[in-house]
Protein backbone atom coordinates (compact mmCIF):
# COMPACT_ATOMS: atom_id res chain seq x y z
CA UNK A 1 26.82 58.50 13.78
CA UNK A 2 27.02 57.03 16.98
CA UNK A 3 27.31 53.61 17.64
CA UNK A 4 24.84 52.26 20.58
CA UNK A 5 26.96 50.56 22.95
CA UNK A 6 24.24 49.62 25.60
CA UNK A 7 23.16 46.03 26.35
CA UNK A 8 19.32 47.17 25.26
CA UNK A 9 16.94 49.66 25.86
CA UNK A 10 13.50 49.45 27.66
CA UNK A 11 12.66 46.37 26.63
CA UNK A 12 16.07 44.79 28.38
CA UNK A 13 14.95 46.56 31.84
CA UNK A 14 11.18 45.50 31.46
CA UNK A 15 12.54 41.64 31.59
CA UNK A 16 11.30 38.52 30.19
CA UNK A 17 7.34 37.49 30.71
CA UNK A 18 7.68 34.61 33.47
CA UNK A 19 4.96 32.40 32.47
CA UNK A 20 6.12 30.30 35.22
CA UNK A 21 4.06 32.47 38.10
CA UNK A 22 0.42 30.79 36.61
CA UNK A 23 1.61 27.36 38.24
CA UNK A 24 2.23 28.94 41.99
CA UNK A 25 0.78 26.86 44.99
CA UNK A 26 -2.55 28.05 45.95
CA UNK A 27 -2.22 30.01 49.02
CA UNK A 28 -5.28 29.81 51.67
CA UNK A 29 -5.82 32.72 54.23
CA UNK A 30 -4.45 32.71 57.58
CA UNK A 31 -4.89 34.65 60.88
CA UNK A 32 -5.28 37.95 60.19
CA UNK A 33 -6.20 38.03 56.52
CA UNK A 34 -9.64 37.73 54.83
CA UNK A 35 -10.52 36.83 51.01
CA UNK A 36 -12.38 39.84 49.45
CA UNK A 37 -13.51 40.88 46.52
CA UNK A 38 -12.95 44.37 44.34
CA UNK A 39 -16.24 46.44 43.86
CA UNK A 40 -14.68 50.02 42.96
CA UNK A 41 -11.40 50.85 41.51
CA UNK A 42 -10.22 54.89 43.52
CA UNK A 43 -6.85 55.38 42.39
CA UNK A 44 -3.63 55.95 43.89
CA UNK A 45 -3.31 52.77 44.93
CA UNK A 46 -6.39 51.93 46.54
CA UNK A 47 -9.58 50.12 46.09
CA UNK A 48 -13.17 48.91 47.93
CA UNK A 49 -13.23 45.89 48.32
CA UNK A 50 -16.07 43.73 49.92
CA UNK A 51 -14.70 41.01 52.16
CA UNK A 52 -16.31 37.66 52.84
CA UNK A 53 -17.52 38.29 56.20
CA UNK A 54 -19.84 41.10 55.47
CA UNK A 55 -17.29 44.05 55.57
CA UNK A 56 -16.75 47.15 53.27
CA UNK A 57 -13.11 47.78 53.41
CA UNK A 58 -10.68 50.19 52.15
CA UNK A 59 -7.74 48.66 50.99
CA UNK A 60 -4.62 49.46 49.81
CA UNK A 61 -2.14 47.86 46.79
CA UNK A 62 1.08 47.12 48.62
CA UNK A 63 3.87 47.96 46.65
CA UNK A 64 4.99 44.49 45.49
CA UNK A 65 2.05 44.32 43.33
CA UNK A 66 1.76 48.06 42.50
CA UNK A 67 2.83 47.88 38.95
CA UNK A 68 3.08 44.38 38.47
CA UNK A 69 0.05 42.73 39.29
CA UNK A 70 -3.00 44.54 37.83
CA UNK A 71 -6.34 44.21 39.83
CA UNK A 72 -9.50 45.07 38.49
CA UNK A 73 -12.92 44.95 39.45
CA UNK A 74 -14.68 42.20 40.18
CA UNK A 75 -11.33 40.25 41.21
CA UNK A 76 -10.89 38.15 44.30
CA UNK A 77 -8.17 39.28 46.25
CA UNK A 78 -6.52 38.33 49.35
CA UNK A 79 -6.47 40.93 52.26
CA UNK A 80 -4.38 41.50 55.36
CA UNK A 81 -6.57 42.74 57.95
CA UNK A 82 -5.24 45.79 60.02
CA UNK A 83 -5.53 45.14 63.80
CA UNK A 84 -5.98 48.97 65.14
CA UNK A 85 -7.74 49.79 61.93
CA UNK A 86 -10.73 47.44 61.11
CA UNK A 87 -12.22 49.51 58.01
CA UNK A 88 -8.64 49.32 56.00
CA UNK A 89 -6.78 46.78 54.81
CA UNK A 90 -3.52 45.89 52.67
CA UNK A 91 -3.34 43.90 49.59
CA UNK A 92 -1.74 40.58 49.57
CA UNK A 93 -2.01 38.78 46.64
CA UNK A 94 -4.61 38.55 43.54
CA UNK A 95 -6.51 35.57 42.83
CA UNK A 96 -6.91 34.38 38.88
CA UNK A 97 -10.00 32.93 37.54
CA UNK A 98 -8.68 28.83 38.15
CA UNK A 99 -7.31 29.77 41.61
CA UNK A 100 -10.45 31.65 42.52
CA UNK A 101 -12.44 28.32 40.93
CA UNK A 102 -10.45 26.11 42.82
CA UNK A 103 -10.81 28.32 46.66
CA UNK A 104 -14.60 28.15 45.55
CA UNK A 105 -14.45 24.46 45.34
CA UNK A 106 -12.90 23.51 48.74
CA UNK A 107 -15.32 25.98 50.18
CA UNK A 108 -13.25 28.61 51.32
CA UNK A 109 -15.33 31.22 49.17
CA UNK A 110 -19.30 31.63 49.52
CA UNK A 111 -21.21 30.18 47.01
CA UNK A 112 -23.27 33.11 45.84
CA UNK A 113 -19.51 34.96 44.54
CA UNK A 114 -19.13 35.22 40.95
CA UNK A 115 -15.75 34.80 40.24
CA UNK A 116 -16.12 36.49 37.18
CA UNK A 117 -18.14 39.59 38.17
CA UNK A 118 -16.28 42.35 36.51
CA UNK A 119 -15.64 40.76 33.10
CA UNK A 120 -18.88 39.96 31.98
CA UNK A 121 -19.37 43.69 30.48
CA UNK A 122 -16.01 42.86 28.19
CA UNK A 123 -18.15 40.86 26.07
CA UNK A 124 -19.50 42.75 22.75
CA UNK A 125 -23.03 41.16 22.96
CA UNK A 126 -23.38 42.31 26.22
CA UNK A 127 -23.41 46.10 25.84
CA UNK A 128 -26.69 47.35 26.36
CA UNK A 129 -28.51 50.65 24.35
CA UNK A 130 -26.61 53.69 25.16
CA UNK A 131 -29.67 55.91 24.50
CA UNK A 132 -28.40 57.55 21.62
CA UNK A 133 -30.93 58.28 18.64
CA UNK A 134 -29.55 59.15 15.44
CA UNK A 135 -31.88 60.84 12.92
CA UNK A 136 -32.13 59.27 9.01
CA UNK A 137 -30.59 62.45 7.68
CA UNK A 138 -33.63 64.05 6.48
CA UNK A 139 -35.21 67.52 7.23
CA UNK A 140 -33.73 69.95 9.44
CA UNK A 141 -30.06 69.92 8.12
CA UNK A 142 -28.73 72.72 6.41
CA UNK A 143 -25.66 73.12 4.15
């Protein structure tokens, strides 16, 4: 047989889990950007997103974060608005639940967000009735 003579596999190329990226300096929006938050996931990239000063926008995951950073719904995210195209943005940076507690605290987001908005269906108590019926078994089953 052949003797593997590689320094690792997939594992070796996928790299070690920094844990050191959850204590990052908050970062507060500048000129030009907006803070937003996800309300439908499209694919390919791209999301809806509905920023903090009243605005639907289309936005698209830069490629920094494409496969690294995974953004759901319901997440806050930081945008950078397009100046010769107002209904589309690009994707700066995601937001976990402690930053997006902490922006909501010095009062750079609204009040009325819920930082949490796309989670709370996770929960197993929270599913509602799915409308299924299922019979007891008896009557019109045949063998």
């Amino acid at each position: 047989m052949v003797k593997n003579k590689g320094k690792g596999g997939k594992n070796r190329r996928r790299g070690k889990n920094d844990s050191e990226q959850s204590k990052r300096e908050l970062t507060f929006k500048e000129d030009g950007q907006e803070y937003a938050q996800v309300t439908r996931m499209l694919g390919n990239g791209r999301l809806e997103a509905l920023c903090f000063d009243g605005v639907n926008r289309l936005c698209h995951i830069r490629g920094k974060l494409r496969k690294r950073v995974w953004i759901g719904q319901g997440d806050i995210i930081l945008i950078g608005l397009r100046e010769f195209q107002d209904q589309k943005a690009d994707i700066i940076l995601k937001y976990d639940g402690d930053e997006a507690r902490c922006l909501k605290s010095f009062g750079e987001l609204p009040e009325s967000v819920q930082i949490n908005a796309g989670t709370e269906m996770l929960e197993g108590e929270e599913f509602g009735d799915d409308n299924f019926d299922f019979d007891d078994g008896e009557g019109d089953a045949e063998p």
